[in-house]
PDB file of N, CA and C in Angstrom:
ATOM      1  N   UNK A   1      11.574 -23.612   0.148  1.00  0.00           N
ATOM      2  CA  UNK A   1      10.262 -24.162  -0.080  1.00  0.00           C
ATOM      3  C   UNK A   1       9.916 -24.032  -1.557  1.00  0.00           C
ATOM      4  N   UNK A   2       9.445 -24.995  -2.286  1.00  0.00           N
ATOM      5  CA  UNK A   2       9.064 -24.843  -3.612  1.00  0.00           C
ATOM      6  C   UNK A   2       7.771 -24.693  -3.542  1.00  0.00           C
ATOM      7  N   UNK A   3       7.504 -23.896  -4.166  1.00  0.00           N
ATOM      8  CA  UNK A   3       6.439 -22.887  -4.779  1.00  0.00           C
ATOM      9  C   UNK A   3       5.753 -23.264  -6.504  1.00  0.00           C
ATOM     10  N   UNK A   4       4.791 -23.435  -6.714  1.00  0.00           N
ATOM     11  CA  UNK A   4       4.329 -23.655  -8.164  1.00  0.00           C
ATOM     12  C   UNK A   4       3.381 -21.948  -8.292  1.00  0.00           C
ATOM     13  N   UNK A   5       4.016 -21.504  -9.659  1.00  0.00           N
ATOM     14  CA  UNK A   5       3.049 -20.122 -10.086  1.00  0.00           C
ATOM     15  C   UNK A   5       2.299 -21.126 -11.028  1.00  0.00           C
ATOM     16  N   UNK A   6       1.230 -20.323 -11.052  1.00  0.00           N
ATOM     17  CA  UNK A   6      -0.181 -20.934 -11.625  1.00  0.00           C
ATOM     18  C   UNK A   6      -1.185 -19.831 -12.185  1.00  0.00           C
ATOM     19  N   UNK A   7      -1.294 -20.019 -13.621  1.00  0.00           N
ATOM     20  CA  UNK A   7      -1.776 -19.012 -14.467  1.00  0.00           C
ATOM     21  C   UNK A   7      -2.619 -19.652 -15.281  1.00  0.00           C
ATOM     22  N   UNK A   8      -4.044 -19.269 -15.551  1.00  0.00           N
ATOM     23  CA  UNK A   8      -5.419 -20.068 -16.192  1.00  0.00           C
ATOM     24  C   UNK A   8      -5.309 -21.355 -15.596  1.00  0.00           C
ATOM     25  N   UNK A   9      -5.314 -21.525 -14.420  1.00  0.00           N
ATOM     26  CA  UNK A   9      -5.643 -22.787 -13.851  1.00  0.00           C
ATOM     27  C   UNK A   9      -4.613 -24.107 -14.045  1.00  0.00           C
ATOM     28  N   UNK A  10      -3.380 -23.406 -14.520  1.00  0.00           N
ATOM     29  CA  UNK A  10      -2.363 -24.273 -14.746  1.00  0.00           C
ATOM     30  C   UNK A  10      -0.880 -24.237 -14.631  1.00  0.00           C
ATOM     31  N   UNK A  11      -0.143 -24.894 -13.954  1.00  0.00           N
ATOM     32  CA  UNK A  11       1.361 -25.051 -13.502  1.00  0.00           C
ATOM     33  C   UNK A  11       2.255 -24.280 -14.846  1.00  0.00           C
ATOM     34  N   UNK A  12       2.558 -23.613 -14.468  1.00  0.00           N
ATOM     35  CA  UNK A  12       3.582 -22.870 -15.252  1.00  0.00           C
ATOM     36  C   UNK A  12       4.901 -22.491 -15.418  1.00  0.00           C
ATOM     37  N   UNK A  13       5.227 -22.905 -13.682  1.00  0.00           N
ATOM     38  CA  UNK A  13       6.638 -23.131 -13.194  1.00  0.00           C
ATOM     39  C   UNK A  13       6.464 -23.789 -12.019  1.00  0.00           C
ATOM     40  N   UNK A  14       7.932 -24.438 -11.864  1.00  0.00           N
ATOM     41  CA  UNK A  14       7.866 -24.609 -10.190  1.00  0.00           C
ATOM     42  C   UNK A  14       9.108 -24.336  -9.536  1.00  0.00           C
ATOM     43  N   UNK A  15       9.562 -23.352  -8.645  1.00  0.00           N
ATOM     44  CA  UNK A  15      10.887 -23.145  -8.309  1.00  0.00           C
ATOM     45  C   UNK A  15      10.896 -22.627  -6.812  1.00  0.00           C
ATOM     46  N   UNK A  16      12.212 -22.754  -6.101  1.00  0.00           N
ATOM     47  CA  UNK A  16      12.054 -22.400  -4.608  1.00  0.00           C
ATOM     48  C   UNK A  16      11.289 -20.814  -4.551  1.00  0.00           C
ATOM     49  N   UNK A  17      10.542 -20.572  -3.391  1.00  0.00           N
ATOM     50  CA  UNK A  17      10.028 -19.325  -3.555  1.00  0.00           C
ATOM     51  C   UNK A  17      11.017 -18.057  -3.110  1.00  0.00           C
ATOM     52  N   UNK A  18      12.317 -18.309  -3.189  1.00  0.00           N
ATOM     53  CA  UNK A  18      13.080 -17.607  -3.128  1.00  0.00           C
ATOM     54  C   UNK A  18      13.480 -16.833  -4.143  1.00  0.00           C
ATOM     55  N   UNK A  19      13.951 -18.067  -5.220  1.00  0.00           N
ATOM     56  CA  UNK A  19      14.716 -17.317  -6.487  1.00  0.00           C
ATOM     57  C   UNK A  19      13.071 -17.653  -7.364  1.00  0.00           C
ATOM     58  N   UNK A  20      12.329 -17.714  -7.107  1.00  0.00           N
ATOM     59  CA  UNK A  20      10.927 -16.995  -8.079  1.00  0.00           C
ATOM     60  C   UNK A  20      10.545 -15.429  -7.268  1.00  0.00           C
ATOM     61  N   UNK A  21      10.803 -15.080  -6.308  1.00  0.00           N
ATOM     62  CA  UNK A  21      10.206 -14.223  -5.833  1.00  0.00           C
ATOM     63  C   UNK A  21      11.720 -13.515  -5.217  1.00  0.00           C
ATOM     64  N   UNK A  22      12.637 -12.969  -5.326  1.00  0.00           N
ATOM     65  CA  UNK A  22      14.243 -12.940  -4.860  1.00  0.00           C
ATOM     66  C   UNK A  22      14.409 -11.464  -4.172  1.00  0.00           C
ATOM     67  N   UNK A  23      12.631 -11.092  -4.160  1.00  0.00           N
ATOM     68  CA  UNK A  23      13.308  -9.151  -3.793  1.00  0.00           C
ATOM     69  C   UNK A  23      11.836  -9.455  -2.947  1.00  0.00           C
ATOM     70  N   UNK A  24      11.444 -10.589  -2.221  1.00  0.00           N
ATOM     71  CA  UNK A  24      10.531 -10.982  -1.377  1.00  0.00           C
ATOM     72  C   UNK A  24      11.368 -11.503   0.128  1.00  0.00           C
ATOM     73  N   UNK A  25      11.050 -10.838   1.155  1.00  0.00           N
ATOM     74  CA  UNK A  25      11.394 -10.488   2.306  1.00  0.00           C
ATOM     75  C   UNK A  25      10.003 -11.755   2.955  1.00  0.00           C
ATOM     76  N   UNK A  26      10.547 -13.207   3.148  1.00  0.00           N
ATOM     77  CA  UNK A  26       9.644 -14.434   3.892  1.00  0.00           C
ATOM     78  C   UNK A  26      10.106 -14.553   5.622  1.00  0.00           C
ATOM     79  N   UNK A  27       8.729 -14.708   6.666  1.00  0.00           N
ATOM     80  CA  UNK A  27       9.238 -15.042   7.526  1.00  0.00           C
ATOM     81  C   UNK A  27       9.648 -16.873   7.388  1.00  0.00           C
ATOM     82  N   UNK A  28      10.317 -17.039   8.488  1.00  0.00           N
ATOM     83  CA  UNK A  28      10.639 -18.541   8.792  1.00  0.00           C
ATOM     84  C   UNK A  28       9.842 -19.082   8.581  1.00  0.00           C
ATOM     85  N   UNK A  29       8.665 -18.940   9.412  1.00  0.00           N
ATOM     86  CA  UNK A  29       7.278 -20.015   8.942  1.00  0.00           C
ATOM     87  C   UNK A  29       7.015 -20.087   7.328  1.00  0.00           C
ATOM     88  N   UNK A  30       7.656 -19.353   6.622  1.00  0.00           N
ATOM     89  CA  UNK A  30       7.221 -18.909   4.928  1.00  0.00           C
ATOM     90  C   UNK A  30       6.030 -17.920   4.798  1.00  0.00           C
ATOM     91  N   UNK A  31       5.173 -18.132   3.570  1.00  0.00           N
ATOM     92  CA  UNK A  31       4.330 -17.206   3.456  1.00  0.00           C
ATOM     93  C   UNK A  31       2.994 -17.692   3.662  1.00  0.00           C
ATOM     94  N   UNK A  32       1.919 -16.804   4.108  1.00  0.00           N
ATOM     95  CA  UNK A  32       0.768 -17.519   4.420  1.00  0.00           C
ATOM     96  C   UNK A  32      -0.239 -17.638   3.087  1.00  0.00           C
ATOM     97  N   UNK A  33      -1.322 -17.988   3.658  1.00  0.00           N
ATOM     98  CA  UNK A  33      -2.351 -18.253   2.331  1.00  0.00           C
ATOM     99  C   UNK A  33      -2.666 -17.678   1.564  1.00  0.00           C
ATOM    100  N   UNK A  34      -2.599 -15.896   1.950  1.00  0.00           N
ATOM    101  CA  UNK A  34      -3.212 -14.770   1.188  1.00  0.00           C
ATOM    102  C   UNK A  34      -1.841 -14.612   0.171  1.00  0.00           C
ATOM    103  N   UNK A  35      -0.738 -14.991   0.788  1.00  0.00           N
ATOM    104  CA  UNK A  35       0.544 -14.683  -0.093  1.00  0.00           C
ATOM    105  C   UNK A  35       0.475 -15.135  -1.647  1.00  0.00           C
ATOM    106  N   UNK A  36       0.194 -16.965  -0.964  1.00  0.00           N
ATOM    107  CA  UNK A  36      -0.128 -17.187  -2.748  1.00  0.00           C
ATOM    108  C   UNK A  36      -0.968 -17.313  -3.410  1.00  0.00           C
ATOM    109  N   UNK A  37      -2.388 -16.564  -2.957  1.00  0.00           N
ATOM    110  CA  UNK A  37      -3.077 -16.400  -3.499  1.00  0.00           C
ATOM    111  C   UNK A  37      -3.026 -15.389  -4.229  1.00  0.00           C
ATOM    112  N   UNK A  38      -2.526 -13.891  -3.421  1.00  0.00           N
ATOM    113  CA  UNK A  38      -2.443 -12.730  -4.472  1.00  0.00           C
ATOM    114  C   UNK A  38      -0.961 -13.112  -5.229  1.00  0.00           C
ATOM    115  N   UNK A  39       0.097 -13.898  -5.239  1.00  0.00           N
ATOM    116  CA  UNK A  39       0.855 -13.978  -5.684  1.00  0.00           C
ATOM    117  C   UNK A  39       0.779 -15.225  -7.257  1.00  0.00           C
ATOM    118  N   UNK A  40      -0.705 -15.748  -7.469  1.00  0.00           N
ATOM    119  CA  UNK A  40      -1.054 -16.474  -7.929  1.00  0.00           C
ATOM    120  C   UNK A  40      -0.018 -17.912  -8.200  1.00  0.00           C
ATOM    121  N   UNK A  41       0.340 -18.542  -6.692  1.00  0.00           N
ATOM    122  CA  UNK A  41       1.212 -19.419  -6.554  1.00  0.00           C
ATOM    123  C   UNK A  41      -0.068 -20.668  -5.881  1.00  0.00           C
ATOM    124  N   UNK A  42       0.510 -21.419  -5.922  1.00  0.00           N
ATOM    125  CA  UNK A  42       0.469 -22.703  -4.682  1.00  0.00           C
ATOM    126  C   UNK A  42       1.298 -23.673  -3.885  1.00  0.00           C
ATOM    127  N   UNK A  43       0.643 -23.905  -3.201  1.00  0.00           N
ATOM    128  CA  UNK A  43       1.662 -24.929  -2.424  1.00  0.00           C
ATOM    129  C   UNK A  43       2.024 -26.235  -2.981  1.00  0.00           C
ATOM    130  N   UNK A  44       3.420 -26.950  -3.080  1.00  0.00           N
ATOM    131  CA  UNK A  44       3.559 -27.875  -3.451  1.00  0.00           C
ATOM    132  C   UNK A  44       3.807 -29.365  -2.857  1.00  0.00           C
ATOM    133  N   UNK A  45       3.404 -30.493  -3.206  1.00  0.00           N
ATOM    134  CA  UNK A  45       3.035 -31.780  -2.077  1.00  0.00           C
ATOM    135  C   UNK A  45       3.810 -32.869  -2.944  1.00  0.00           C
ATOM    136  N   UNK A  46       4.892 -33.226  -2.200  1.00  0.00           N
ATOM    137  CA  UNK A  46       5.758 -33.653  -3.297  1.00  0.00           C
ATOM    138  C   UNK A  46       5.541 -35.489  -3.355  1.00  0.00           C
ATOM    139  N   UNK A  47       4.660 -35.893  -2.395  1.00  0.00           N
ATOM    140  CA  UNK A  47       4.128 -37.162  -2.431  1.00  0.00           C
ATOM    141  C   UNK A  47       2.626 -36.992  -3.108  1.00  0.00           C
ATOM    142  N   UNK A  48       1.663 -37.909  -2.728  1.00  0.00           N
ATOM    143  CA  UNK A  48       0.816 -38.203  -3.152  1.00  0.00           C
ATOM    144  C   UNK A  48      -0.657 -38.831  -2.328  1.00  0.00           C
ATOM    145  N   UNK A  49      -1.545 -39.218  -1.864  1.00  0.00           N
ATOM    146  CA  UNK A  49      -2.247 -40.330  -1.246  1.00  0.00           C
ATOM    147  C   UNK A  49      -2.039 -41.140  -1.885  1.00  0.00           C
ATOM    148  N   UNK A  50      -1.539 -42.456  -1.261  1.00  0.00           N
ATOM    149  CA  UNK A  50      -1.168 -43.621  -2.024  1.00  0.00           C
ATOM    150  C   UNK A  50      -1.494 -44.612  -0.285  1.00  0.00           C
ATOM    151  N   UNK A  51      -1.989 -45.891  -1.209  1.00  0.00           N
ATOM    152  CA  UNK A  51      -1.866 -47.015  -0.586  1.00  0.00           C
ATOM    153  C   UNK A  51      -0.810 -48.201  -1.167  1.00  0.00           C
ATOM    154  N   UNK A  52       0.079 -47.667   0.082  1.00  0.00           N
ATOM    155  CA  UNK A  52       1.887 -48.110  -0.037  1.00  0.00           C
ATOM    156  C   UNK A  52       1.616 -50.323  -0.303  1.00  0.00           C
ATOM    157  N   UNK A  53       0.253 -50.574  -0.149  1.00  0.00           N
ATOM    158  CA  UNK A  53       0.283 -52.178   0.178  1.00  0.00           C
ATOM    159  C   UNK A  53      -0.119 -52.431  -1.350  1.00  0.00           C
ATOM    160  N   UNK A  54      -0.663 -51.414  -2.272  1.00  0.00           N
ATOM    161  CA  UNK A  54      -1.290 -51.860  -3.536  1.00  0.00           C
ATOM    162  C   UNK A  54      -0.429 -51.139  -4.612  1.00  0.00           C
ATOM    163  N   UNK A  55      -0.188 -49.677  -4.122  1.00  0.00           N
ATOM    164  CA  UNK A  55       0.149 -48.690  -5.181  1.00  0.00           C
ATOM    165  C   UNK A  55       1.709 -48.484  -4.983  1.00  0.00           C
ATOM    166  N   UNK A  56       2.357 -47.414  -5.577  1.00  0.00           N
ATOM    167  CA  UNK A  56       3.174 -46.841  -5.311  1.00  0.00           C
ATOM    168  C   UNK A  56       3.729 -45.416  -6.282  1.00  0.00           C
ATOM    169  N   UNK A  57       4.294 -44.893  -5.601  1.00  0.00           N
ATOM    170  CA  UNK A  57       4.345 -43.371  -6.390  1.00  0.00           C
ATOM    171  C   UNK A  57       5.175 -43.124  -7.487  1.00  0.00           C
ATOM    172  N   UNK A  58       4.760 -42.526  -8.529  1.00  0.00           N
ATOM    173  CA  UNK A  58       5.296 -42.464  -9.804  1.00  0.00           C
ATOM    174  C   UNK A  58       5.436 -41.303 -10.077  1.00  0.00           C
ATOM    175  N   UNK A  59       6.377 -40.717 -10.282  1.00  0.00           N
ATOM    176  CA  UNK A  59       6.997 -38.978 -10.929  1.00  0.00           C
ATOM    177  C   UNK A  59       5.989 -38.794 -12.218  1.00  0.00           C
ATOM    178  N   UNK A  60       4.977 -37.182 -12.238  1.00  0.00           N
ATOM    179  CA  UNK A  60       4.685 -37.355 -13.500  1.00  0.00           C
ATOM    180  C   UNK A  60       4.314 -35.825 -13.376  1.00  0.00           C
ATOM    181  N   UNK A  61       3.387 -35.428 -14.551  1.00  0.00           N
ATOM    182  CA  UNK A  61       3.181 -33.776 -14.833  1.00  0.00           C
ATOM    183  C   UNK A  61       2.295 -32.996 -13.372  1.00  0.00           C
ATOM    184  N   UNK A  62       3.110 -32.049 -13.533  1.00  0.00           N
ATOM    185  CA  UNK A  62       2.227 -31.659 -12.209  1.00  0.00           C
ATOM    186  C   UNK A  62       0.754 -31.212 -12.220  1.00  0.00           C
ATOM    187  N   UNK A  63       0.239 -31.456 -11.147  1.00  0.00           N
ATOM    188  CA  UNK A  63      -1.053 -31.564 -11.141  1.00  0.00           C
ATOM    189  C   UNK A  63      -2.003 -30.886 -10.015  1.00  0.00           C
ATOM    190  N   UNK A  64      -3.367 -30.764 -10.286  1.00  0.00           N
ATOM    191  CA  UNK A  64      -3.616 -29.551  -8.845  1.00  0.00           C
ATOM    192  C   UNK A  64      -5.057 -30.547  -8.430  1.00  0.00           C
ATOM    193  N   UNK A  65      -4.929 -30.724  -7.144  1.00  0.00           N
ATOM    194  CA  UNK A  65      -6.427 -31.033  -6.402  1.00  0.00           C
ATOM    195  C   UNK A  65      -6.259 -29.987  -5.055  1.00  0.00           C
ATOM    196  N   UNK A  66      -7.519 -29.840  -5.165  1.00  0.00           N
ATOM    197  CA  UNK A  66      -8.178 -28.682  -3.645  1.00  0.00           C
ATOM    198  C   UNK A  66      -6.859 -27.850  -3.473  1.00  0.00           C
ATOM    199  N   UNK A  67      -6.324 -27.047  -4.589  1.00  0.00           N
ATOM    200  CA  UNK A  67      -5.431 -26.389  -4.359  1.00  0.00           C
ATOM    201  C   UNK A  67      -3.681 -26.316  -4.064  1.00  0.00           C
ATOM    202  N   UNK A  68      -3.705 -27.486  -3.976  1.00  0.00           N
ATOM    203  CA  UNK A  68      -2.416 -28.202  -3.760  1.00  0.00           C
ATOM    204  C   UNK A  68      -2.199 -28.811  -5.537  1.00  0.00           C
ATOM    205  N   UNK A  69      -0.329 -28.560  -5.270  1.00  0.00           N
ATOM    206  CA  UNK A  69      -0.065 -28.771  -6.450  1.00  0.00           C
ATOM    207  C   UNK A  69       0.633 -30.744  -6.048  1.00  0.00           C
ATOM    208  N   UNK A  70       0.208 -31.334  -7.079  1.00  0.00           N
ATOM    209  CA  UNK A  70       1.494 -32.606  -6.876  1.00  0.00           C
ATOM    210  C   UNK A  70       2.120 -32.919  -8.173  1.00  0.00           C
ATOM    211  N   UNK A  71       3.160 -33.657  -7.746  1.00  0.00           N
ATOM    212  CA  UNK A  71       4.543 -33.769  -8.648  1.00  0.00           C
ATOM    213  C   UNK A  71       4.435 -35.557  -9.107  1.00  0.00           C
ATOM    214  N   UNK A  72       3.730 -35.987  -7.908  1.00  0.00           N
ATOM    215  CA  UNK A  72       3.974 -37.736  -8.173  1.00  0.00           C
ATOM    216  C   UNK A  72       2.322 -38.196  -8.019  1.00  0.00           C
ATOM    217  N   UNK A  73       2.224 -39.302  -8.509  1.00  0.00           N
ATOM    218  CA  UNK A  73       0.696 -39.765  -8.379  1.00  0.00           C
ATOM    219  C   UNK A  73       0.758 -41.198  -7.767  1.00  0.00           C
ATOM    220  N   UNK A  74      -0.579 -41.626  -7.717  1.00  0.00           N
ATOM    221  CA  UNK A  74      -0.115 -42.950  -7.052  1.00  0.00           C
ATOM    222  C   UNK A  74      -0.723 -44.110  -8.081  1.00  0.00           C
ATOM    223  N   UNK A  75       0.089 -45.177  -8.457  1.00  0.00           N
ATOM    224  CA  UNK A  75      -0.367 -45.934  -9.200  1.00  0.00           C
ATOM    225  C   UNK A  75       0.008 -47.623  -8.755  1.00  0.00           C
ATOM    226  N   UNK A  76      -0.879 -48.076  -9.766  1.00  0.00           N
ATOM    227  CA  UNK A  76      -0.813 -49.490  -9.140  1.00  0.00           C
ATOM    228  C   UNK A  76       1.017 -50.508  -9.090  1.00  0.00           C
ATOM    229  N   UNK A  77       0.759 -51.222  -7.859  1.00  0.00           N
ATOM    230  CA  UNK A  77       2.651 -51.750  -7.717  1.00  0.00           C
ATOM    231  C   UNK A  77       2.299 -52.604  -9.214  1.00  0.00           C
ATOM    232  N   UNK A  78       3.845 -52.527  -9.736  1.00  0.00           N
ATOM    233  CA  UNK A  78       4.126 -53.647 -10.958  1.00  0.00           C
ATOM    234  C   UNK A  78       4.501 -55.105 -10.567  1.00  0.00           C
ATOM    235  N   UNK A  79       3.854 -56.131 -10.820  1.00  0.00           N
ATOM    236  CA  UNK A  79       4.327 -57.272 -10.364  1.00  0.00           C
ATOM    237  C   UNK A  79       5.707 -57.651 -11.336  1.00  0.00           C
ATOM    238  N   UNK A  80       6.723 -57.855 -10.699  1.00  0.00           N
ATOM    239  CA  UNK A  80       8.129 -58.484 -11.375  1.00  0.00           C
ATOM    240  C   UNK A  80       8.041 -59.631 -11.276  1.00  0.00           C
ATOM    241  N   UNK A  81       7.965 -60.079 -12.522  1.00  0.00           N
ATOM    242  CA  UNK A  81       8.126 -61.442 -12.696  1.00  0.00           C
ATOM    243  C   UNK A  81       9.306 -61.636 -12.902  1.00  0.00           C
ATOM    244  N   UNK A  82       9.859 -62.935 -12.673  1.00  0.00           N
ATOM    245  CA  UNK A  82      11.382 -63.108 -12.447  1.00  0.00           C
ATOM    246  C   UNK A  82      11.616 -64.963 -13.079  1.00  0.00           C
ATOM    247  N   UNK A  83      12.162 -64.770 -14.048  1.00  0.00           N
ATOM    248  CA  UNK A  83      12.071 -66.057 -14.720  1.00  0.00           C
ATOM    249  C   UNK A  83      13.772 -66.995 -15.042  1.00  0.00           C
ATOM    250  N   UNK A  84      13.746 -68.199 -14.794  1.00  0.00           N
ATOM    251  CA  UNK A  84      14.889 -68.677 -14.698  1.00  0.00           C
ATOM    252  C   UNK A  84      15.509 -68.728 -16.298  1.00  0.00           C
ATOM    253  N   UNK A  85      16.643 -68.319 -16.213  1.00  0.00           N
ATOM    254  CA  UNK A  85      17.049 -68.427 -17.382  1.00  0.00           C
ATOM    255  C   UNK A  85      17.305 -69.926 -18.178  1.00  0.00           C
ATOM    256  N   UNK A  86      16.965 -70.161 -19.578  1.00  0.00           N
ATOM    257  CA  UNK A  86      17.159 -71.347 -20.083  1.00  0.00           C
ATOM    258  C   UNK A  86      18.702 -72.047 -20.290  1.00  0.00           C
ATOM    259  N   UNK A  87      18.698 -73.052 -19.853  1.00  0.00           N
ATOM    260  CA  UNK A  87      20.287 -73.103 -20.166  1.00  0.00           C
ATOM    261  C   UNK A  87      20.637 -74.685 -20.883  1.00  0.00           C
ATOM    262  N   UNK A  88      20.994 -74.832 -21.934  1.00  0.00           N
ATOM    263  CA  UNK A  88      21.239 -75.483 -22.885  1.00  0.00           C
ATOM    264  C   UNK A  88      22.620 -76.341 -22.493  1.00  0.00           C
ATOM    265  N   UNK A  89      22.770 -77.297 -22.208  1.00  0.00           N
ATOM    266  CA  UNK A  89      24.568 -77.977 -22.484  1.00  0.00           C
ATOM    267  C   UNK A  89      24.414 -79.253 -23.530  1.00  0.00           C
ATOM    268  N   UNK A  90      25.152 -78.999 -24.432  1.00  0.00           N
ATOM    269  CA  UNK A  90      25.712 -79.625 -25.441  1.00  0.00           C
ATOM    270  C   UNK A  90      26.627 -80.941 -25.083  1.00  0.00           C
ATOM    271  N   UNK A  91      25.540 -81.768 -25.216  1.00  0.00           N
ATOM    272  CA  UNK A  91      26.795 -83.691 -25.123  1.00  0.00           C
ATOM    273  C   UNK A  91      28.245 -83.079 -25.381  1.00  0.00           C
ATOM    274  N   UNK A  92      28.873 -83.663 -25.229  1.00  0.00           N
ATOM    275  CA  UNK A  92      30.718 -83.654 -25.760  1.00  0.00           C
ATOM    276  C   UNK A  92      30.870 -84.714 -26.606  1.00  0.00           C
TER     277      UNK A  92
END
């Protein structure tokens, strides 16, 4: 499970909570809320809210709402324009 530590209100790392924490004994379920709170971690959300018909998700700096960290945001789809190439033939 990746884990973000978070220090003055800001992402400082992000790594499995294994090898950030490696002499930490996790059940299966992982760790609960109080864990990363006194551990000054958060949880990480590796999508975004996005509306898949307008937007779509873009990799960028990580970022924190209501406590949750995210990795991707959602931004508007790019229209591809797709244009025929010009093609020239020369009389003989």
């Amino acid at each position: 499970m990746l884990v973000a530590k978070i220090e003055n209100g800001k992402v400082i790392d992000i790594a499995d909570m294994r090898s950030m924490f490696p002499n930490t004994s996790f059940p299966n379920s992982g760790p609960n809320d109080d864990w990363f709170t006194e551990n000054g971690c958060m949880k990480i959300n590796l999508s975004a809210p996005c509306d898949y018909a307008t937007q779509q998700l873009s990799p960028c700096e990580p970022y924190i709402v209501d406590g949750v960290v995210y990795t991707n945001m959602a931004v508007p789809k790019q229209e591809v324009i797709i244009t025929e190439p010009e093609i020239t033939i020369e009389p003989q």
